[in-house]
C-alpha atoms as a PDB file:
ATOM      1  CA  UNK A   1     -14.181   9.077  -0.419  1.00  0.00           C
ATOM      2  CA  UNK A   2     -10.510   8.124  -0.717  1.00  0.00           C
ATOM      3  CA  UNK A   3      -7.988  10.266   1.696  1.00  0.00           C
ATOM      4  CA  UNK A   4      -4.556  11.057  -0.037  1.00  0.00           C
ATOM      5  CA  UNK A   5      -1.828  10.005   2.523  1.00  0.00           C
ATOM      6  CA  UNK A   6       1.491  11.736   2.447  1.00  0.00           C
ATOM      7  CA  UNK A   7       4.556  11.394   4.304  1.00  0.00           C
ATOM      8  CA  UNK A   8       4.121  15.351   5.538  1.00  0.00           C
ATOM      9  CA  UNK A   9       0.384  14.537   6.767  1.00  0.00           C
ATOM     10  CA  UNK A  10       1.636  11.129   8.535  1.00  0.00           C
ATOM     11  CA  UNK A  11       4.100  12.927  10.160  1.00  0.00           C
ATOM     12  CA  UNK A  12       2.083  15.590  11.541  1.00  0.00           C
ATOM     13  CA  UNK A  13      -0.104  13.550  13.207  1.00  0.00           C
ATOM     14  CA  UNK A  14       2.317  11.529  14.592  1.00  0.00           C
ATOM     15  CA  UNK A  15       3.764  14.646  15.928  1.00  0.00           C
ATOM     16  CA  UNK A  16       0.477  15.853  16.957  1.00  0.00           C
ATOM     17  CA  UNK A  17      -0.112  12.728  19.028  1.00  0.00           C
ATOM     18  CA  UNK A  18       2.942  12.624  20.891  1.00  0.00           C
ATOM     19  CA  UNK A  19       3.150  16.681  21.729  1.00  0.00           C
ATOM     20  CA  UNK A  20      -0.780  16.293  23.287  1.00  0.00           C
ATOM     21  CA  UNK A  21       1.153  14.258  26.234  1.00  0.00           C
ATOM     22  CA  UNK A  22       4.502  17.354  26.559  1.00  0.00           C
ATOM     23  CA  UNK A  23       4.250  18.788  29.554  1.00  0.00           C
ATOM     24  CA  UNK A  24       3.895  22.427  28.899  1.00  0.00           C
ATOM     25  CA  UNK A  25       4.423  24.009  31.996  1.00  0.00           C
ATOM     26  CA  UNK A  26       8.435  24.385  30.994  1.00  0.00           C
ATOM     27  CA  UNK A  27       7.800  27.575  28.544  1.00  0.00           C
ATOM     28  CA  UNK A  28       7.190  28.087  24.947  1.00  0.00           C
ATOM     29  CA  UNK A  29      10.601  27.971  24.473  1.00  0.00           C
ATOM     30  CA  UNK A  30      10.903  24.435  25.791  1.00  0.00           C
ATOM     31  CA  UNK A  31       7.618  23.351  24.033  1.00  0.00           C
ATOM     32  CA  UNK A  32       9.083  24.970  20.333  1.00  0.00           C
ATOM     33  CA  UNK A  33      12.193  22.525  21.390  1.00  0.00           C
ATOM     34  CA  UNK A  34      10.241  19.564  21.820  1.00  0.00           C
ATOM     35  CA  UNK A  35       8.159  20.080  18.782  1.00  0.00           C
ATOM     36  CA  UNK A  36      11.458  20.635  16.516  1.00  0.00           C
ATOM     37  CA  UNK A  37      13.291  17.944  17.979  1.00  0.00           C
ATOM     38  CA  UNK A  38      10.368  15.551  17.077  1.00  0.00           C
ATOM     39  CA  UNK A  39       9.586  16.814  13.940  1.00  0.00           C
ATOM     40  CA  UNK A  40      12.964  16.226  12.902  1.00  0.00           C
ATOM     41  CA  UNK A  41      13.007  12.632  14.373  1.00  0.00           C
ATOM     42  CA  UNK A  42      10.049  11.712  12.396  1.00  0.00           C
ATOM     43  CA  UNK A  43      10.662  13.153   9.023  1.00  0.00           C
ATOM     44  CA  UNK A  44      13.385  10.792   8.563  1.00  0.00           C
ATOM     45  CA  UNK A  45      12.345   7.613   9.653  1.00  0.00           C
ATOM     46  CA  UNK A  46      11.079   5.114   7.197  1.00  0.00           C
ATOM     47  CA  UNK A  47       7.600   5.055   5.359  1.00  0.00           C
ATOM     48  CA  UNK A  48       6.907   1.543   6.398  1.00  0.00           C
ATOM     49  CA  UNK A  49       7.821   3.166  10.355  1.00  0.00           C
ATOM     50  CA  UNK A  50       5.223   6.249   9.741  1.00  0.00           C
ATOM     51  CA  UNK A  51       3.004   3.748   8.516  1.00  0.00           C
ATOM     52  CA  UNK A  52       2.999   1.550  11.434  1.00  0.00           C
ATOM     53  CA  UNK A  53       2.833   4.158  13.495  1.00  0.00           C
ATOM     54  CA  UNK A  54       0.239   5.889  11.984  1.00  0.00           C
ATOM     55  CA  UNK A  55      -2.151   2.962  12.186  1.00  0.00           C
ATOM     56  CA  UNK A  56      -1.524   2.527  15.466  1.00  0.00           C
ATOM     57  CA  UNK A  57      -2.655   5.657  16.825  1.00  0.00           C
ATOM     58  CA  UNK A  58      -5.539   6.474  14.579  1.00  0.00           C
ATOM     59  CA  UNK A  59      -6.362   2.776  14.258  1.00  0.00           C
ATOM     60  CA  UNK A  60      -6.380   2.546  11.139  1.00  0.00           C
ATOM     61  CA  UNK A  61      -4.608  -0.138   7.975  1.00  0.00           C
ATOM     62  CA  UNK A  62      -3.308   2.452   5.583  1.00  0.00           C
ATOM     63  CA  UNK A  63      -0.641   0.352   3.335  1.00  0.00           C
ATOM     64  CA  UNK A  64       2.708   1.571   1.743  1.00  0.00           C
ATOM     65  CA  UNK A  65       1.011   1.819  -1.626  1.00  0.00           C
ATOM     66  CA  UNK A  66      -1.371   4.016  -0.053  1.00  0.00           C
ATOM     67  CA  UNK A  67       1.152   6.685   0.235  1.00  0.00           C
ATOM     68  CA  UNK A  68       1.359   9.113  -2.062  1.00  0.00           C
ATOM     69  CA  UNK A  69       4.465  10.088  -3.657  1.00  0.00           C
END
C-alpha cells in the first residue's frame, strides 16, 4: 500500500511531535499560542525541510517526489 504524502499531513505531524513535549500547565490559552505559532512556522518552510524533518521523527526515507502536489 502506497501512503499519499502532502505538505498539510507532513506538517501536522511535525506539529504533532513537537506540541507532545509543550508544557501544558500554562492554560489553553497559552497551549492554542504555541500550537498557532508553530503551525505557522512550519507551513512555510521548505518541502525538502518538512521532508527531512519528517524522516527524522517517524524514521522514515520519504523523497521530494514522494510528495504530492
Amino acid at each position: 500500500m502506497t501512503s499519499k504524502y502532502t505538505r498539510d499531513m507532513l506538517v501536522k505531524s511535525i506539529v504533532a511531535n513537537h506540541m507532545s513535549d509543550v508544557d501544558t500547565s500554562g492554560g489553553n490559552e497559552k497551549y492554542v499560542s504555541q500550537l498557532k505559532d508553530l503551525y505557522r512556522k512550519w507551513e512555510h518552510v521548505s518541502s525538502e525541510e518538512l521532508i527531512l524533518m519528517y524522516n527524522k521523527i517517524q524514521k522514515t526515507a520519504i523523497t521530494l517526489s514522494q510528495l504530492t502536489p
